[in-house]
PDB file of N, CA and C in Angstrom:
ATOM      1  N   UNK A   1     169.617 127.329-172.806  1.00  0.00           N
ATOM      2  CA  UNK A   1     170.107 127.294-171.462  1.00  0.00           C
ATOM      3  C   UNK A   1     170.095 125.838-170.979  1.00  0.00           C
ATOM      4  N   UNK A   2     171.354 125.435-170.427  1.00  0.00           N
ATOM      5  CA  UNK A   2     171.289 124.094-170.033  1.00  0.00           C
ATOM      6  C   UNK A   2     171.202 123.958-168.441  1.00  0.00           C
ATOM      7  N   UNK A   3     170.802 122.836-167.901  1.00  0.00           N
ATOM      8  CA  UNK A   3     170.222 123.109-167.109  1.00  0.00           C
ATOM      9  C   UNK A   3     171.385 121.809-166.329  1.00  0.00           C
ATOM     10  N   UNK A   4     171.597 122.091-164.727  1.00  0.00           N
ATOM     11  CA  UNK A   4     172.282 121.109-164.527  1.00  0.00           C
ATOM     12  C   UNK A   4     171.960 120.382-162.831  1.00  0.00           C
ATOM     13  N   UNK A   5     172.333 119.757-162.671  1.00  0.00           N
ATOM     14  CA  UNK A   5     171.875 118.878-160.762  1.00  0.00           C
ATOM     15  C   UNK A   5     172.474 119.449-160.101  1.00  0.00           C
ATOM     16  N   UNK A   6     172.507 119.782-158.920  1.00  0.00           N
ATOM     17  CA  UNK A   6     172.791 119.913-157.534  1.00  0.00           C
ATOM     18  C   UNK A   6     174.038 119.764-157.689  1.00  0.00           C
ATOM     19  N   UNK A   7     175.222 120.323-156.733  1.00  0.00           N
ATOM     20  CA  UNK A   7     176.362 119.789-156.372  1.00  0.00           C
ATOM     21  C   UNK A   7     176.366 118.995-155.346  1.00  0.00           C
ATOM     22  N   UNK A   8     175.184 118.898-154.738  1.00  0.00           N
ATOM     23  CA  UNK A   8     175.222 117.762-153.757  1.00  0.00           C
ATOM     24  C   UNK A   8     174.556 116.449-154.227  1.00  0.00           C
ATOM     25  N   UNK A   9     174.169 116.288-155.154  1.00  0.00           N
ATOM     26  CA  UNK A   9     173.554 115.260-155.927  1.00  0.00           C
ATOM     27  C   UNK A   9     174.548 114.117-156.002  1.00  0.00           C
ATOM     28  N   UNK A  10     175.655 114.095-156.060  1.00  0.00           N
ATOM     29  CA  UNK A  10     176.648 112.357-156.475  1.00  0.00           C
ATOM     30  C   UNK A  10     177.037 112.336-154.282  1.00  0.00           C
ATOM     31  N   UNK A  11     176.604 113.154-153.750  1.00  0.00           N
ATOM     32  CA  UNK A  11     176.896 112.975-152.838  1.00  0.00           C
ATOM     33  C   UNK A  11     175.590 112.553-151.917  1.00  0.00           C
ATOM     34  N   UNK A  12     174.673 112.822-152.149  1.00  0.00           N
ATOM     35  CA  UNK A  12     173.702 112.018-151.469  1.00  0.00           C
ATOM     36  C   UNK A  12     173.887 109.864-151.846  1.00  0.00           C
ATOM     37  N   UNK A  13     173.937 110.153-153.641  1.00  0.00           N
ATOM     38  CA  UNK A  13     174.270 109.231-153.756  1.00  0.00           C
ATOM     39  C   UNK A  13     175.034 108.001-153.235  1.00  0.00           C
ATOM     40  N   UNK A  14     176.417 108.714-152.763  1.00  0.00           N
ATOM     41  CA  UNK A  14     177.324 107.935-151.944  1.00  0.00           C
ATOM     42  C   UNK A  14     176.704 107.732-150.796  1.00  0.00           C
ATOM     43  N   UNK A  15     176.065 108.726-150.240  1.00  0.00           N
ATOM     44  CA  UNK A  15     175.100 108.579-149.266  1.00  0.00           C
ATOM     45  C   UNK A  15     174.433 107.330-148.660  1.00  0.00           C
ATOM     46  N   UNK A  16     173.497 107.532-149.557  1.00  0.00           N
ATOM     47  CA  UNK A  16     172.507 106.373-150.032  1.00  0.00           C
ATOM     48  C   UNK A  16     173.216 105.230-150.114  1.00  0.00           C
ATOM     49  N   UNK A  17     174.243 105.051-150.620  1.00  0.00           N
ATOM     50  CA  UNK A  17     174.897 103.531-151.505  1.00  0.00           C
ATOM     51  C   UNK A  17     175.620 102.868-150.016  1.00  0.00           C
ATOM     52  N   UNK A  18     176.455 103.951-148.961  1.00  0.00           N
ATOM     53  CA  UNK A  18     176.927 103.433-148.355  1.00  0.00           C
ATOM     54  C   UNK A  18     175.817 102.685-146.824  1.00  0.00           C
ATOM     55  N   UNK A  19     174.933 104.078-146.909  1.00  0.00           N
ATOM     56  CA  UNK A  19     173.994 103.083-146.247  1.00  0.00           C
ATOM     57  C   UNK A  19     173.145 102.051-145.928  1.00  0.00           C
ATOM     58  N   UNK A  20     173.004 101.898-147.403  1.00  0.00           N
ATOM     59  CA  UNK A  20     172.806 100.649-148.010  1.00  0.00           C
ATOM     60  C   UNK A  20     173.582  99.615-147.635  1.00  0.00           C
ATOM     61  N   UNK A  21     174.568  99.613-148.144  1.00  0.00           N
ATOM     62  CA  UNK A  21     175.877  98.751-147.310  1.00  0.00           C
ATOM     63  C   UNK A  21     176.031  98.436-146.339  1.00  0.00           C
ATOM     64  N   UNK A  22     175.793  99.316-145.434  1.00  0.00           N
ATOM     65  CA  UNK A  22     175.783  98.927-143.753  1.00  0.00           C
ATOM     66  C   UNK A  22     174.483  98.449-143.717  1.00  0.00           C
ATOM     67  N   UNK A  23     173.149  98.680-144.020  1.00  0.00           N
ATOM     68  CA  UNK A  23     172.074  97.656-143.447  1.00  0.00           C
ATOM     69  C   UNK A  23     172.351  96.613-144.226  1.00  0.00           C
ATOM     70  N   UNK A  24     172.557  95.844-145.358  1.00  0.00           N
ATOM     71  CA  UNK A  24     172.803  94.749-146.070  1.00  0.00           C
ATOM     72  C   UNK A  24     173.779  94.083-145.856  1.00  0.00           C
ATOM     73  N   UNK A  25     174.366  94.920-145.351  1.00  0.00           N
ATOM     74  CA  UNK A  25     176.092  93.674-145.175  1.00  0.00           C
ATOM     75  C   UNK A  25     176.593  93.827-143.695  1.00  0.00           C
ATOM     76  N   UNK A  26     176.653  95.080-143.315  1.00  0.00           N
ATOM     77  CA  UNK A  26     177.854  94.878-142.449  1.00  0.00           C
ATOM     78  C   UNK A  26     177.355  94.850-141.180  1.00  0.00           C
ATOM     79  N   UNK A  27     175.759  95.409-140.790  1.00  0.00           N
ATOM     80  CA  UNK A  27     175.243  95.505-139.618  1.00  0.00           C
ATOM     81  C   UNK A  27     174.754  93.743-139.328  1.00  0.00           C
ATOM     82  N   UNK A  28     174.391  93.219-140.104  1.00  0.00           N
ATOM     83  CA  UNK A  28     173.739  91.279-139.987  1.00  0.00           C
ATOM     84  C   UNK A  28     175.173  90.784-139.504  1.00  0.00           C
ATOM     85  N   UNK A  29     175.996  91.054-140.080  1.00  0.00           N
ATOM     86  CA  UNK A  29     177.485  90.326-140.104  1.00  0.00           C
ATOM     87  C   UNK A  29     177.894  90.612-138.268  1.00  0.00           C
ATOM     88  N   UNK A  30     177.821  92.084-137.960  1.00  0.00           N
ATOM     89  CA  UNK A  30     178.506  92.434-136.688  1.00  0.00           C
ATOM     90  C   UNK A  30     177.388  91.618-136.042  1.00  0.00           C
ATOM     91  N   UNK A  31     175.930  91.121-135.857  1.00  0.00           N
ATOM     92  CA  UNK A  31     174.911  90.815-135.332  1.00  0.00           C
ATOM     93  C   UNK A  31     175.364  89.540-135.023  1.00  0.00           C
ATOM     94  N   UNK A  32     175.504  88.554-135.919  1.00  0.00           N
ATOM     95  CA  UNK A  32     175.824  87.402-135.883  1.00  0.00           C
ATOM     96  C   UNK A  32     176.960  86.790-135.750  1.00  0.00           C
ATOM     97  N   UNK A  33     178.304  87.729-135.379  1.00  0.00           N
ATOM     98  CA  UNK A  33     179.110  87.576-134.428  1.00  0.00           C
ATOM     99  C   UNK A  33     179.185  87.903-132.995  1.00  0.00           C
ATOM    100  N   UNK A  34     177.890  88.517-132.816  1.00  0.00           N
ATOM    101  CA  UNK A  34     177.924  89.263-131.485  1.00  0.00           C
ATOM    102  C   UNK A  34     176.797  87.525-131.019  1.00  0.00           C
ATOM    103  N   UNK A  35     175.927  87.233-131.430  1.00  0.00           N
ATOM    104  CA  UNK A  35     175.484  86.374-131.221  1.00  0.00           C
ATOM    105  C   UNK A  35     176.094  85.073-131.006  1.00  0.00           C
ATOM    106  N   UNK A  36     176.913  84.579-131.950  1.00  0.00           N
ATOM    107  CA  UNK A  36     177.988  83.773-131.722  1.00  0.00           C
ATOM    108  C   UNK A  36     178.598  83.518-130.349  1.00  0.00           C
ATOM    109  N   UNK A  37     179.280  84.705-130.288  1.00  0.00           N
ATOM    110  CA  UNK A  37     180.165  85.160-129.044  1.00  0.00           C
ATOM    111  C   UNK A  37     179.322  84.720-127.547  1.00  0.00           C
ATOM    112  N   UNK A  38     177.956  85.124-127.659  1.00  0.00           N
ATOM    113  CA  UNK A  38     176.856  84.971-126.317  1.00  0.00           C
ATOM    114  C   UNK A  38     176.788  83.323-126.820  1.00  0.00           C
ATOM    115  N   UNK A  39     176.508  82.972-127.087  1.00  0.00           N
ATOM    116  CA  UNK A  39     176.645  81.212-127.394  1.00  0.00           C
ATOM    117  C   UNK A  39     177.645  80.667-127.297  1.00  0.00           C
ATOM    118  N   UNK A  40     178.937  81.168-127.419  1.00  0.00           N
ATOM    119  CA  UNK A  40     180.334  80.566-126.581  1.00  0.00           C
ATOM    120  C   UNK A  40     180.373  80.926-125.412  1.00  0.00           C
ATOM    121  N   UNK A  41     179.671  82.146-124.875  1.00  0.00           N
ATOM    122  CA  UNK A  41     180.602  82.386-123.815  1.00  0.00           C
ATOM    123  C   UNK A  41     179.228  81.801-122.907  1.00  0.00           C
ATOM    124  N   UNK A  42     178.009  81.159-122.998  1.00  0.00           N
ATOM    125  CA  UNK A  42     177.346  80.455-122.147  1.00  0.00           C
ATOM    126  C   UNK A  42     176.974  78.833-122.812  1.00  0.00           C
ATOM    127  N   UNK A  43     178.265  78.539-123.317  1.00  0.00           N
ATOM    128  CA  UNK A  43     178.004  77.027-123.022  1.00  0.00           C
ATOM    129  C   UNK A  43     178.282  76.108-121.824  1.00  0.00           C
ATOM    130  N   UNK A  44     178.062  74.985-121.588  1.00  0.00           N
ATOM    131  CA  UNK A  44     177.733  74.354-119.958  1.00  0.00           C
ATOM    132  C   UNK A  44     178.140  72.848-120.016  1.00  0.00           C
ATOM    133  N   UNK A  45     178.796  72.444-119.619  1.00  0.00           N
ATOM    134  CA  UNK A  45     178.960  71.112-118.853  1.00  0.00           C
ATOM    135  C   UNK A  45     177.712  70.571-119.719  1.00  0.00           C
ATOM    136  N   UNK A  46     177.606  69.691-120.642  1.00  0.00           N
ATOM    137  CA  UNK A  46     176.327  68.788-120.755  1.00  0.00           C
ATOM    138  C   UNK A  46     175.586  69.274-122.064  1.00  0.00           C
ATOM    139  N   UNK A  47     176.579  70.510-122.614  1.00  0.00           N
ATOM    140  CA  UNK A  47     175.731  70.589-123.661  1.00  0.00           C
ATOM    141  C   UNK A  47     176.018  70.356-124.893  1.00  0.00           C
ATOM    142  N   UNK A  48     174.746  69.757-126.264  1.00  0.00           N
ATOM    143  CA  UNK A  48     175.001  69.141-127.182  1.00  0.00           C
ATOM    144  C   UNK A  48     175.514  70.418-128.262  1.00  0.00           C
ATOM    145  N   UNK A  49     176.928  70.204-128.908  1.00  0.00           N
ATOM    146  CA  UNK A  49     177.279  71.134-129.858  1.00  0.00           C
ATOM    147  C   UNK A  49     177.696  70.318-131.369  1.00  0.00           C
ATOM    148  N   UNK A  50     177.769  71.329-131.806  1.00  0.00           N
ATOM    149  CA  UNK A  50     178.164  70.554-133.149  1.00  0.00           C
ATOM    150  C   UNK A  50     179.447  71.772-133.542  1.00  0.00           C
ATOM    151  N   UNK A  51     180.475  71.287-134.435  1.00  0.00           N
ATOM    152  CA  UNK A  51     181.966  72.120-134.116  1.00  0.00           C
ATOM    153  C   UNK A  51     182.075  73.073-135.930  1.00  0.00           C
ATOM    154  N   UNK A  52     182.503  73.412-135.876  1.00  0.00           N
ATOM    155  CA  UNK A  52     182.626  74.049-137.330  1.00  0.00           C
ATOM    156  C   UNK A  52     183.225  73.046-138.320  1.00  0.00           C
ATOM    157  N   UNK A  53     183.403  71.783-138.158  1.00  0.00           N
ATOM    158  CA  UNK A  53     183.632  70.667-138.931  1.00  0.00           C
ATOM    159  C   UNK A  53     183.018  69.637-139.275  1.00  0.00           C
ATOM    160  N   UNK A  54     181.573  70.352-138.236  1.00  0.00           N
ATOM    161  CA  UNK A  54     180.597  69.287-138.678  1.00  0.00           C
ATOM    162  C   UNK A  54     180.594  68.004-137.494  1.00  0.00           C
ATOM    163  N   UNK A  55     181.498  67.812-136.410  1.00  0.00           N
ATOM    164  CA  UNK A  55     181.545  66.724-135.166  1.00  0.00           C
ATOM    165  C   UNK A  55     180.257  67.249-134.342  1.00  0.00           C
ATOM    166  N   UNK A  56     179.716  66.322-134.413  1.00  0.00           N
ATOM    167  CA  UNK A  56     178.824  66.352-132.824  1.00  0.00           C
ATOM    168  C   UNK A  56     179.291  65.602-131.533  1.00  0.00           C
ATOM    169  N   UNK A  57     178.991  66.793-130.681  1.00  0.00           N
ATOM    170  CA  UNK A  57     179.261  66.296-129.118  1.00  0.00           C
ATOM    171  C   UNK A  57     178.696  66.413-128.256  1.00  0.00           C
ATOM    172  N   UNK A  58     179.193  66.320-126.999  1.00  0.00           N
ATOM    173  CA  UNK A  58     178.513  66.683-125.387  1.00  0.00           C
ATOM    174  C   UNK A  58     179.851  67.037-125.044  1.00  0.00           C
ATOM    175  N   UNK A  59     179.545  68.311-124.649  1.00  0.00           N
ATOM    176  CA  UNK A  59     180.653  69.017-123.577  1.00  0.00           C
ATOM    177  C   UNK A  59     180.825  68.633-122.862  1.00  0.00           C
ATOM    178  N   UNK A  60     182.205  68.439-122.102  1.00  0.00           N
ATOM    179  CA  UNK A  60     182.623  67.543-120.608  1.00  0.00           C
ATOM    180  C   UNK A  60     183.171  67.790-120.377  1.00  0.00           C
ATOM    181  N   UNK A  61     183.848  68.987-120.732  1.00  0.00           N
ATOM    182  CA  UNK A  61     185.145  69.879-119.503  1.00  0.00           C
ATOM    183  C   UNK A  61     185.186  71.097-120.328  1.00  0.00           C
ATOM    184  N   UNK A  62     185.145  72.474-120.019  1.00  0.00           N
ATOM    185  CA  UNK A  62     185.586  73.794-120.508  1.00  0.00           C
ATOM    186  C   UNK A  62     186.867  74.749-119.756  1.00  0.00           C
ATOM    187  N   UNK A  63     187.736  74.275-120.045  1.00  0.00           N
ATOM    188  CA  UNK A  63     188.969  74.941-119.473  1.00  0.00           C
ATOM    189  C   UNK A  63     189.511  76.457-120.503  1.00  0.00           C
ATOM    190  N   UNK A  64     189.059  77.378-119.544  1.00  0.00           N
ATOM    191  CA  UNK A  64     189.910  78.832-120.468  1.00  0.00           C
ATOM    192  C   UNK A  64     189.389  78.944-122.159  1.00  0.00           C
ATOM    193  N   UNK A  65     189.562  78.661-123.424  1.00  0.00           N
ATOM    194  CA  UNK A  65     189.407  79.008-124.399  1.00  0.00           C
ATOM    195  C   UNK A  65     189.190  77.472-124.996  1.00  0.00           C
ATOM    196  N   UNK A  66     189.503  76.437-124.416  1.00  0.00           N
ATOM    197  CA  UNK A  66     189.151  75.199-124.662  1.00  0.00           C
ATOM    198  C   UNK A  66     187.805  74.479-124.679  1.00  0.00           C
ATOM    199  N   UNK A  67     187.380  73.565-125.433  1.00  0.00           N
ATOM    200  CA  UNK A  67     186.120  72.746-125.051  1.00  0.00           C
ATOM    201  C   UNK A  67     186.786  71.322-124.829  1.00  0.00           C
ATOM    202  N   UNK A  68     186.504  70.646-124.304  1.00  0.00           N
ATOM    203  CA  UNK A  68     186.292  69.292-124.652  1.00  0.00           C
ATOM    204  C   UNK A  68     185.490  68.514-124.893  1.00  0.00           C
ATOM    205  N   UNK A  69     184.887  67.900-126.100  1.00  0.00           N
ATOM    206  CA  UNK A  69     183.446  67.182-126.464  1.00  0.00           C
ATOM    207  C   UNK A  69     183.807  65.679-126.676  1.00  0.00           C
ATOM    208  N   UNK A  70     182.834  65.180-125.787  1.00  0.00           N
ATOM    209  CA  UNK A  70     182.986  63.583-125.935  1.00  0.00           C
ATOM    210  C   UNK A  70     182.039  63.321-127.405  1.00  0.00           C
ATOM    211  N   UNK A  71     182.022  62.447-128.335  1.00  0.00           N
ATOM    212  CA  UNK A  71     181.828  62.190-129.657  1.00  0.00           C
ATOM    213  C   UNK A  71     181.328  60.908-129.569  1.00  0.00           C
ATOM    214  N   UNK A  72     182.112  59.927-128.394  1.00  0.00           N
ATOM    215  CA  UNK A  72     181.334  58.555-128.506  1.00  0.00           C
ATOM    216  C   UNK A  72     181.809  58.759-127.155  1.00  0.00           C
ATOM    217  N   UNK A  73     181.357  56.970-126.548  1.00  0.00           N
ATOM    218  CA  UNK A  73     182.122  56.692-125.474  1.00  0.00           C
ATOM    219  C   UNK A  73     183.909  56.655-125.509  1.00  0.00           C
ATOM    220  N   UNK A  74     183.992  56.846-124.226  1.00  0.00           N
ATOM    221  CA  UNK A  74     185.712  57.358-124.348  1.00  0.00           C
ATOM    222  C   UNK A  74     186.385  57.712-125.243  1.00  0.00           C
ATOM    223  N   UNK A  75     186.012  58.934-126.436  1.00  0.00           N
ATOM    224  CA  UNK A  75     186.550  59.314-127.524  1.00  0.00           C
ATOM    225  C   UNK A  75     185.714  60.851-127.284  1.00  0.00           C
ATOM    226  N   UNK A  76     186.885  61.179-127.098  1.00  0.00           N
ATOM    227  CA  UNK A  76     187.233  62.686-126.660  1.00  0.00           C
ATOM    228  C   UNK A  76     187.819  63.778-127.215  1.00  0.00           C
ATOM    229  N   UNK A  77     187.434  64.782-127.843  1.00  0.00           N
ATOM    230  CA  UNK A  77     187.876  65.835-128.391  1.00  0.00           C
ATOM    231  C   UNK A  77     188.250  67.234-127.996  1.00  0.00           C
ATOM    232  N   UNK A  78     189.605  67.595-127.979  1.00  0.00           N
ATOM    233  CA  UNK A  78     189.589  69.038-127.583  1.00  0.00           C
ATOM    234  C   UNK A  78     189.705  69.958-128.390  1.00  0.00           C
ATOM    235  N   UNK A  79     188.888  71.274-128.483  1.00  0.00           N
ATOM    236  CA  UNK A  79     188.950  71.986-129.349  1.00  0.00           C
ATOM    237  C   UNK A  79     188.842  73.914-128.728  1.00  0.00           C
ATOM    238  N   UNK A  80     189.200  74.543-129.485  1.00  0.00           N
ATOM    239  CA  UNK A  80     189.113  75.440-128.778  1.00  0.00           C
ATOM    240  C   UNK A  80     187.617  75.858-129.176  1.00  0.00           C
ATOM    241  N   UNK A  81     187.282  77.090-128.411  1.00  0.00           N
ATOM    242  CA  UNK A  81     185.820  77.220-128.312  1.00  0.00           C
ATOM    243  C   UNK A  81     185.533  77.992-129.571  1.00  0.00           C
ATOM    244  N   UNK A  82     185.916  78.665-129.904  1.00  0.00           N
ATOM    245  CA  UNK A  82     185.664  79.118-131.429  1.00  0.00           C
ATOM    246  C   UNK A  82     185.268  78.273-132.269  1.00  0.00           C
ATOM    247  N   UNK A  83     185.670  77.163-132.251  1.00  0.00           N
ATOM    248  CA  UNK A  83     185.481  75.833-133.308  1.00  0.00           C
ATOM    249  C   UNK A  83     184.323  75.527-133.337  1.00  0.00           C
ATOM    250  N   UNK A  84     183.327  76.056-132.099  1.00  0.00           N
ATOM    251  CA  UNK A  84     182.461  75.264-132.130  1.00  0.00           C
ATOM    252  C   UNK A  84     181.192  76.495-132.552  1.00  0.00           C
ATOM    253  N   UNK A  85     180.233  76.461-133.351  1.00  0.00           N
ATOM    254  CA  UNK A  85     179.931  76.480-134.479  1.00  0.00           C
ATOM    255  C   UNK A  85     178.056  76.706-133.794  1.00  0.00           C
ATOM    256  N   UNK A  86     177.046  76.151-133.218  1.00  0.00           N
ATOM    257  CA  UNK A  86     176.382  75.791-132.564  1.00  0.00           C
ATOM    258  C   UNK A  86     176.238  74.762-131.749  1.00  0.00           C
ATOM    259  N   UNK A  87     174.917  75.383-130.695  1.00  0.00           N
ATOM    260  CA  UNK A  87     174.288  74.062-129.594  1.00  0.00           C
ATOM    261  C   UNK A  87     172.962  73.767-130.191  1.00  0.00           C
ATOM    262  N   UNK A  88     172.902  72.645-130.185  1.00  0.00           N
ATOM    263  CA  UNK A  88     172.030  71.636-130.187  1.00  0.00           C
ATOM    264  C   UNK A  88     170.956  71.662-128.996  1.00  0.00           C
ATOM    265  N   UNK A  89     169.932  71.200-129.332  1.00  0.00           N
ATOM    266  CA  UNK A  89     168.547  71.127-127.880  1.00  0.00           C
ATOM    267  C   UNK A  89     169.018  69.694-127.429  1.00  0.00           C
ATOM    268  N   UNK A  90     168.691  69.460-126.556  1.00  0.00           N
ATOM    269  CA  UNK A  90     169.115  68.425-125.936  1.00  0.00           C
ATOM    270  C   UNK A  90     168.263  66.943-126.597  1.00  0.00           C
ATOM    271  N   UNK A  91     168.761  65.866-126.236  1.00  0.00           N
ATOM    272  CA  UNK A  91     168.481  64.505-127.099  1.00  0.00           C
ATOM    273  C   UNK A  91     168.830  64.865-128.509  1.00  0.00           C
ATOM    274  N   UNK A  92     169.569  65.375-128.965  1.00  0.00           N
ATOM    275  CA  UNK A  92     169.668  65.504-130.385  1.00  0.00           C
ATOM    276  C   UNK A  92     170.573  64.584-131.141  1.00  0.00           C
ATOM    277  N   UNK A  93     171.419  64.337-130.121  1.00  0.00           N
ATOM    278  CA  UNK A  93     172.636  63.017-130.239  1.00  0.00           C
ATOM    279  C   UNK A  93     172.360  61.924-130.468  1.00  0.00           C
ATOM    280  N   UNK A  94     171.262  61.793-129.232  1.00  0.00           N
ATOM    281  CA  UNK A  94     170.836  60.264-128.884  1.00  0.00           C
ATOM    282  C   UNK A  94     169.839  60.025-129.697  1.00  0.00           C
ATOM    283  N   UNK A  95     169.034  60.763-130.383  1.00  0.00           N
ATOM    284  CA  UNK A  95     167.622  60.548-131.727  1.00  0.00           C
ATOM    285  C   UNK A  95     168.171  60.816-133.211  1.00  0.00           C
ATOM    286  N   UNK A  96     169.863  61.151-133.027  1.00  0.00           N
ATOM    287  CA  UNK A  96     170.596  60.777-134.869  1.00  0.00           C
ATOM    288  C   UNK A  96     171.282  58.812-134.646  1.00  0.00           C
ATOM    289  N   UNK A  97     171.450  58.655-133.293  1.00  0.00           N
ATOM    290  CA  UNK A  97     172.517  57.144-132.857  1.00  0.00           C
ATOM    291  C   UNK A  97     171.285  56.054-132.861  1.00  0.00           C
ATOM    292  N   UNK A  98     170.175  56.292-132.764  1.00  0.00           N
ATOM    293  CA  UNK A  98     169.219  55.799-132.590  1.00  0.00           C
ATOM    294  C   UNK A  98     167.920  55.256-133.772  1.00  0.00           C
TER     295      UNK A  98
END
């Protein structure tokens, strides 16, 4: 007599595998765009960012979906806000120029 598994057995499996999937991949991923998003949508007049290209700045005007980051004196960058990547704690500019 042979003996055989569950018919629900390859289906827990999938089970298992896909939930797996969502805590390992896809739940960190939605996290850290949701985080992102709260870090664009409260940046401020004055604050130090660095852009997804690697520029560091100081914010000095935020118009609609735009940033503008000053980079040096009178050298000015506009970018849209997506670009920008993280903020910086403050003096972080002035203790890499220094």
């Amino acid at each position: 007599m042979e003996t055989t598994g569950s018919a629900f057995t390859p289906l827990i499996f999938l089970f298992t595998f896909m939930l797996l999937l969502y805590f390992m991949s896809i739940r960190p991923q939605q996290k850290r765009a949701k985080e992102l998003q709260a870090m664009i949508n409260d940046l401020e007049k004055g604050d130090e960012v660095i852009a997804a290209s690697g520029i560091l700045g100081k914010v000095k005007e935020i118009k609609g979906d735009y940033v503008a980051i000053e980079v040096s004196e009178n050298i000015t960058f506009k970018l849209q806000k997506n670009a920008i990547s993280n903020t910086l704690p403050k003096g972080t500019i002035a203790s890499i120029n220094s």
